[in-house]
C-alpha atoms as a PDB file:
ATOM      1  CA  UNK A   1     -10.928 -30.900 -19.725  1.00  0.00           C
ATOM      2  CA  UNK A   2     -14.552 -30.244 -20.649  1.00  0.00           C
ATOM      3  CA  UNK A   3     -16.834 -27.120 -19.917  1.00  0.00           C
ATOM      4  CA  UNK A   4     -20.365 -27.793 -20.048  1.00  0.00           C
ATOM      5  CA  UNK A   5     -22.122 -24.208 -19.976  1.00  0.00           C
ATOM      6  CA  UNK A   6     -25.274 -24.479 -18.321  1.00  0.00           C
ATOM      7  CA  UNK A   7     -28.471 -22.330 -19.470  1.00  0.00           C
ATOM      8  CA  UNK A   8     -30.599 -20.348 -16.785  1.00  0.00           C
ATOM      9  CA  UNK A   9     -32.738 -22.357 -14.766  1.00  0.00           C
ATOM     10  CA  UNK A  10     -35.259 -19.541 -13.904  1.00  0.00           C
ATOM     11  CA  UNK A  11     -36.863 -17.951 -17.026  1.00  0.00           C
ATOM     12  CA  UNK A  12     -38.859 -14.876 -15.661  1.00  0.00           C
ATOM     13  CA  UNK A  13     -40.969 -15.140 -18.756  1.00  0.00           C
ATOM     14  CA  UNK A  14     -41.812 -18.656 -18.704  1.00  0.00           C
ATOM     15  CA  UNK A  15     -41.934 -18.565 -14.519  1.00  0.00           C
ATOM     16  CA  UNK A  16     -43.005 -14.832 -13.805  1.00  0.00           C
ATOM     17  CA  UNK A  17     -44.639 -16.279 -10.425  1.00  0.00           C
ATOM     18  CA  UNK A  18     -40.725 -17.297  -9.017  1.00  0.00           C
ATOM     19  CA  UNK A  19     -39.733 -13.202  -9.163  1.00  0.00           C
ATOM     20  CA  UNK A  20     -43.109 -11.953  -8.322  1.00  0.00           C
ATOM     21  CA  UNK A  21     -42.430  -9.251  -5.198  1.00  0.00           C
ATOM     22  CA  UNK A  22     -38.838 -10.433  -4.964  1.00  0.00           C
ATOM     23  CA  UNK A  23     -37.220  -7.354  -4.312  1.00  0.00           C
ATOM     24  CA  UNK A  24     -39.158  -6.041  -1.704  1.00  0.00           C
ATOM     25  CA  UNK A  25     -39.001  -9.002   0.421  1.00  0.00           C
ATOM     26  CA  UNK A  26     -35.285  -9.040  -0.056  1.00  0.00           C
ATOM     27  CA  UNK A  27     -35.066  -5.858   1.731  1.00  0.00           C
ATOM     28  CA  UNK A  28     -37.521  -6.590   4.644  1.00  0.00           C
ATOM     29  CA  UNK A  29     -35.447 -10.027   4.496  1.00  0.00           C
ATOM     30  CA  UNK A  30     -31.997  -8.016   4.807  1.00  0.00           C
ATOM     31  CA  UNK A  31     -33.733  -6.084   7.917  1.00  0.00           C
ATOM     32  CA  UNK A  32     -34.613  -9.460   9.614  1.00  0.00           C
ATOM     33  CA  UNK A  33     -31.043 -10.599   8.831  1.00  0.00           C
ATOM     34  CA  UNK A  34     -29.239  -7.324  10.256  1.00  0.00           C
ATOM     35  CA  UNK A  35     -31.281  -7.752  13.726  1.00  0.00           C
ATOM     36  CA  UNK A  36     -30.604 -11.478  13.923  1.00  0.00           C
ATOM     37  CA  UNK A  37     -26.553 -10.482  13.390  1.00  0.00           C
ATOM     38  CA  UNK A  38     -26.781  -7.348  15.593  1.00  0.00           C
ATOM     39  CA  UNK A  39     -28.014  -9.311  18.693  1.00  0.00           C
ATOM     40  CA  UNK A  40     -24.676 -11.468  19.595  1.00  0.00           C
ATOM     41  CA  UNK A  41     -22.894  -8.204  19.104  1.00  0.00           C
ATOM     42  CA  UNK A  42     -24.543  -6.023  20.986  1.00  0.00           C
ATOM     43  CA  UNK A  43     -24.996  -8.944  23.834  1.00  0.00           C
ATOM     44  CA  UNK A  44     -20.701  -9.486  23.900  1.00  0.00           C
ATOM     45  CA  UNK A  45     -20.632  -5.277  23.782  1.00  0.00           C
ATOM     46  CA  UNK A  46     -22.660  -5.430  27.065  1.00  0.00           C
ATOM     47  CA  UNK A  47     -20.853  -8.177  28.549  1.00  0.00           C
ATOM     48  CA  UNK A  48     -17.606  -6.862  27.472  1.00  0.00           C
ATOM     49  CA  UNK A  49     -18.931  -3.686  29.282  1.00  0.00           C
ATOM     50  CA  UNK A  50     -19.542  -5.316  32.395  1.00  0.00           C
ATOM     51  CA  UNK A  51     -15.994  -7.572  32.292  1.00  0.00           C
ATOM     52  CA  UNK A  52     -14.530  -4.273  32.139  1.00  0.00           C
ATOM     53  CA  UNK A  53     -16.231  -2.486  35.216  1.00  0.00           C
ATOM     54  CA  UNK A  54     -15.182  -6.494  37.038  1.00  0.00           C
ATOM     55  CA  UNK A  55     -11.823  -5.807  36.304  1.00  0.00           C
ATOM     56  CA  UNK A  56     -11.496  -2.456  37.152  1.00  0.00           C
ATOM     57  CA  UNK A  57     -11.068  -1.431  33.499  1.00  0.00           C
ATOM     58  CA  UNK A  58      -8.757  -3.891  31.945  1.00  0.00           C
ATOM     59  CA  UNK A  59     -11.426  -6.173  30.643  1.00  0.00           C
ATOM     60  CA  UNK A  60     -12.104  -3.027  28.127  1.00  0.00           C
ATOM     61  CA  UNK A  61      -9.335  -3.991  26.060  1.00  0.00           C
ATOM     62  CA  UNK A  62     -11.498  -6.851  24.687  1.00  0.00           C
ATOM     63  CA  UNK A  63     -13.304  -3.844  22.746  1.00  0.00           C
ATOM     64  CA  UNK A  64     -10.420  -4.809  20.001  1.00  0.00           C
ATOM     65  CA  UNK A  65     -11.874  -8.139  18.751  1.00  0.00           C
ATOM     66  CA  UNK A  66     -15.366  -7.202  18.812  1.00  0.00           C
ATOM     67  CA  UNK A  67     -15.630  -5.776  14.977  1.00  0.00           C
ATOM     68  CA  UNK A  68     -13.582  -8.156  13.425  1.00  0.00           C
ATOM     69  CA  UNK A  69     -15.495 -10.573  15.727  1.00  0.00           C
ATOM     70  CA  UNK A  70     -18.302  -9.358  14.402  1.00  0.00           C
ATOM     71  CA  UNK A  71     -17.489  -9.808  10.756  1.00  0.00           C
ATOM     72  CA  UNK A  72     -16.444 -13.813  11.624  1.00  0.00           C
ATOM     73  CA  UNK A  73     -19.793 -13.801  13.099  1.00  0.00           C
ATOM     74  CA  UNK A  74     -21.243 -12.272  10.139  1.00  0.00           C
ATOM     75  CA  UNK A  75     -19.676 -14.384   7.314  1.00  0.00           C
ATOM     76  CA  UNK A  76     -20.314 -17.567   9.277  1.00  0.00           C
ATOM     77  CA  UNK A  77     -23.957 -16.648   9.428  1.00  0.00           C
ATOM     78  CA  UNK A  78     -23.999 -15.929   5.573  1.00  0.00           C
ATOM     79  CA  UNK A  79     -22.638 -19.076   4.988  1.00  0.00           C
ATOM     80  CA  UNK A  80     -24.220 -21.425   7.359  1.00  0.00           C
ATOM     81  CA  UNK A  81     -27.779 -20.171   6.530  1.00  0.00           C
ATOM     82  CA  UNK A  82     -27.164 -19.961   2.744  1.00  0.00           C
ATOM     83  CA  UNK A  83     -25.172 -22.706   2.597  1.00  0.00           C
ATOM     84  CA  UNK A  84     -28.139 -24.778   4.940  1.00  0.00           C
ATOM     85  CA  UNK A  85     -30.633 -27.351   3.226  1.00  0.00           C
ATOM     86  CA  UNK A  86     -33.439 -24.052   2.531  1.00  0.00           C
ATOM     87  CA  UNK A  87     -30.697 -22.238   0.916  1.00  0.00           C
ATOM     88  CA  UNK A  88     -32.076 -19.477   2.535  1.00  0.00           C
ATOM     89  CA  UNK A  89     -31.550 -16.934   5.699  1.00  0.00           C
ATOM     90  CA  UNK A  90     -33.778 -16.496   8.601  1.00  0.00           C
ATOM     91  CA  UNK A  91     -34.482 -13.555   7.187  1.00  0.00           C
ATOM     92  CA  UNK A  92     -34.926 -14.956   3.684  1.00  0.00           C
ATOM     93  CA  UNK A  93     -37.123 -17.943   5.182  1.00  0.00           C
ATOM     94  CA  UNK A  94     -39.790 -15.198   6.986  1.00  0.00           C
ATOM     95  CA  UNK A  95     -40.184 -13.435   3.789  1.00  0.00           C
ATOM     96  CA  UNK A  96     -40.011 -16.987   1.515  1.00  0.00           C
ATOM     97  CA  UNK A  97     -37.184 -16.653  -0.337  1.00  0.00           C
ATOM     98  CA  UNK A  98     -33.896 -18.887  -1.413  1.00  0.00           C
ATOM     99  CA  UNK A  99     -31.343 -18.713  -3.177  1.00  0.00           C
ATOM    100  CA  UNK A 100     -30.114 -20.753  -6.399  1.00  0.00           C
ATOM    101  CA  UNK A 101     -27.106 -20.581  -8.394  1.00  0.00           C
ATOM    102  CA  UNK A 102     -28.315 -19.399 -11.831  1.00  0.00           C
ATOM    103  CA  UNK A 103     -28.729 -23.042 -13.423  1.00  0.00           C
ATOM    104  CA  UNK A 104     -30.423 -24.105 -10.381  1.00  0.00           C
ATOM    105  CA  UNK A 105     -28.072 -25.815  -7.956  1.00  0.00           C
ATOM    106  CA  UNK A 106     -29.137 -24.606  -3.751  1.00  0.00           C
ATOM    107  CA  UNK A 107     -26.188 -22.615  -2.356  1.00  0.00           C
ATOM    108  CA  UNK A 108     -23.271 -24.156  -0.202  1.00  0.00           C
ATOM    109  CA  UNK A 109     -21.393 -22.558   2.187  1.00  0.00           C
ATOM    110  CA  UNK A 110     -18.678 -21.004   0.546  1.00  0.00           C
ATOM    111  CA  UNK A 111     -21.535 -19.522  -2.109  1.00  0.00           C
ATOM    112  CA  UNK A 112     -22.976 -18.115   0.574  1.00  0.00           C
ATOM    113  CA  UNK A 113     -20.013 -16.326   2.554  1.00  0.00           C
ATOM    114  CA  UNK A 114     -18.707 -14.910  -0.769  1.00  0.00           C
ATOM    115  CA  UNK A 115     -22.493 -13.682  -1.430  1.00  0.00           C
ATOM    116  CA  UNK A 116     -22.307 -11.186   1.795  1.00  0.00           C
ATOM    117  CA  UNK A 117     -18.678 -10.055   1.315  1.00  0.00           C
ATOM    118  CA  UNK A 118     -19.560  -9.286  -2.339  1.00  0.00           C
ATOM    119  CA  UNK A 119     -22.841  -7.482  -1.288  1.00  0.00           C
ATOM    120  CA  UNK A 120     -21.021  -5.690   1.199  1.00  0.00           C
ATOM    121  CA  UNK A 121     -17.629  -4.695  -0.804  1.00  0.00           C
ATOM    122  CA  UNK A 122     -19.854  -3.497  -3.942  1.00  0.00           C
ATOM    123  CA  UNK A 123     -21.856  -1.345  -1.694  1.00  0.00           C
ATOM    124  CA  UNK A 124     -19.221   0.421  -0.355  1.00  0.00           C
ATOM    125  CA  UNK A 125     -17.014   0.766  -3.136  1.00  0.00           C
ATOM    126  CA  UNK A 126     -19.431   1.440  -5.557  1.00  0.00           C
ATOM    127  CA  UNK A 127     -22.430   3.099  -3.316  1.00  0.00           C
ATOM    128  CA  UNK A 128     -25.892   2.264  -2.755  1.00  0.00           C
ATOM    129  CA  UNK A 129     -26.796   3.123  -6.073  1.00  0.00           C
ATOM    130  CA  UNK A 130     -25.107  -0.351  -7.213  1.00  0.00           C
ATOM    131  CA  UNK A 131     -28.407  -1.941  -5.706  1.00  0.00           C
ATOM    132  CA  UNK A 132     -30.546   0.534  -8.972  1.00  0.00           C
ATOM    133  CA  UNK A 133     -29.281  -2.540 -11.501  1.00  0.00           C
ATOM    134  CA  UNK A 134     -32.096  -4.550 -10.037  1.00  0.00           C
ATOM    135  CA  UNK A 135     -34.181  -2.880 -11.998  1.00  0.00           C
ATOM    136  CA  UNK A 136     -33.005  -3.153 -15.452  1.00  0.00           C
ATOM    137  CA  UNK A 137     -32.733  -7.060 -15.389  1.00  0.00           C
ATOM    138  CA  UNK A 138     -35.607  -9.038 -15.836  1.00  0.00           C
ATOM    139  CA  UNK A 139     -34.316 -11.802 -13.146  1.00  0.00           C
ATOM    140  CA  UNK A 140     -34.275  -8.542 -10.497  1.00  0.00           C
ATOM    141  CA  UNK A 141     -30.745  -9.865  -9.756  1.00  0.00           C
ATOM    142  CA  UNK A 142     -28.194  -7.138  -8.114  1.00  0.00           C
ATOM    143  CA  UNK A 143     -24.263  -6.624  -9.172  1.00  0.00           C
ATOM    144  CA  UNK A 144     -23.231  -9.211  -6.638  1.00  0.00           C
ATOM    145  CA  UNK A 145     -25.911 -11.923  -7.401  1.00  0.00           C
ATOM    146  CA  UNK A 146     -24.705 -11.291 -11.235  1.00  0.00           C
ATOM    147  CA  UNK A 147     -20.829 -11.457 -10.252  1.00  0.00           C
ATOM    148  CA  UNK A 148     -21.479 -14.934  -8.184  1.00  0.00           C
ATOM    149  CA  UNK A 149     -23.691 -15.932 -10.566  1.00  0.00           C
ATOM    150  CA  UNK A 150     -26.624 -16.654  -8.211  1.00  0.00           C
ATOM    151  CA  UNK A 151     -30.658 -15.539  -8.204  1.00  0.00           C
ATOM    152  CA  UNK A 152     -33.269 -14.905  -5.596  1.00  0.00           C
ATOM    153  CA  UNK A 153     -35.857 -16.603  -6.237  1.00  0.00           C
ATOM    154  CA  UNK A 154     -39.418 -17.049  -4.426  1.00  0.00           C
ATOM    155  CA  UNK A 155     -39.321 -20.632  -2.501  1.00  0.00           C
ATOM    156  CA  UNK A 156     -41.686 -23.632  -4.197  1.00  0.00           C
ATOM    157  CA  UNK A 157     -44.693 -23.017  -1.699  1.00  0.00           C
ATOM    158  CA  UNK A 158     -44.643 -19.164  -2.540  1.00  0.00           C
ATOM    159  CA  UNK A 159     -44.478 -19.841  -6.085  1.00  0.00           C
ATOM    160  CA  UNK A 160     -47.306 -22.245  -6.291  1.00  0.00           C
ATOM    161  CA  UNK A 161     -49.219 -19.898  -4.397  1.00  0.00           C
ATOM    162  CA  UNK A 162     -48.718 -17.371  -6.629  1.00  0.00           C
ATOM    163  CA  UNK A 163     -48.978 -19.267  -9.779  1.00  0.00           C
ATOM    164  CA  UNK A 164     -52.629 -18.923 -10.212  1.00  0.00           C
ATOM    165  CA  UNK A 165     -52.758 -15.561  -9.491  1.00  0.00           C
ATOM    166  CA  UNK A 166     -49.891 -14.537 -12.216  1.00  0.00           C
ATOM    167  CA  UNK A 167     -51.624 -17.009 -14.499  1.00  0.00           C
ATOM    168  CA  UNK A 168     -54.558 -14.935 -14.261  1.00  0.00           C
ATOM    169  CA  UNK A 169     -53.191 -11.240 -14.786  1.00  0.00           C
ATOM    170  CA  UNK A 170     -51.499 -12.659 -17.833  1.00  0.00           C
END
């Protein structure tokens, strides 16, 4: 059995334009994302609500499956979007972002499921303060794009917009 070890795709020196602003957007992306995932579950809350009141109160025993409902839902999305031809999430496609495995390759579904459970297990083990080691890599990765081995990247029609103007600060 052969390994072939694969070198980094993105160089942030020889591409700065690909991680220009990344890490901004990725937050206003992860607010886009949140809304798009908190709509279905508030919507089956309400209509859960309702069933409930129908059925004179035994329809709010439903209220059970909603949060791990809501984490199927949640992982699905992750993986669907991430794991789609853009390699990227609704939210990620607003602010023009996708991600790459760290020689290159789009995401897949699996890649992207793990990617949110990781996100979401490091931040609450390890705090909000696990999202700081973006700033000490060049790549602006977090803990859980470094762990799945995976970068955010700005998409090709960002980048080339952007080329010019990093060209010219250089």
């Amino acid at each position: 059995m052969s390994m072939d070890i694969k070198p980094h795709a993105y160089d942030p020196m020889l591409n700065p334009e690909l991680f220009e602003g990344v890490l901004a957007r990725r937050v206003l992306a992860f607010f886009i994302d949140f809304l798009v995932i908190s709509i279905p579950v508030v919507l089956a809350a309400m209509f859960i609500f309702a069933f409930g009141i129908v059925t004179l109160g035994f329809g709010w025993a439903l209220y059970w499956l909603l949060p791990p409902a809501s984490v199927v839902w949640a992982i699905v999305y992750f993986g669907a979007t991430l794991g789609g031809d853009r390699s990227a999430t609704i939210g990620m496609r607003v602010m023009e972002l996708e991600m790459r495995t760290w020689y290159g390759a789009p995401a897949y579904f699996v890649l992207g499921a793990v990617h949110a459970i990781a996100f979401w297990f490091t931040v609450s083990v390890l705090s909000p303060f696990v999202l700081l080691v973006a700033f000490f890599n060049q790549r602006r990765r977090l803990l859980h794009d470094i762990l799945l081995g995976t970068v955010i990247i700005n998409n090709p029609q960002r980048a080339a917009q952007l080329r010019p103007l990093v060209a010219a600060s250089r």
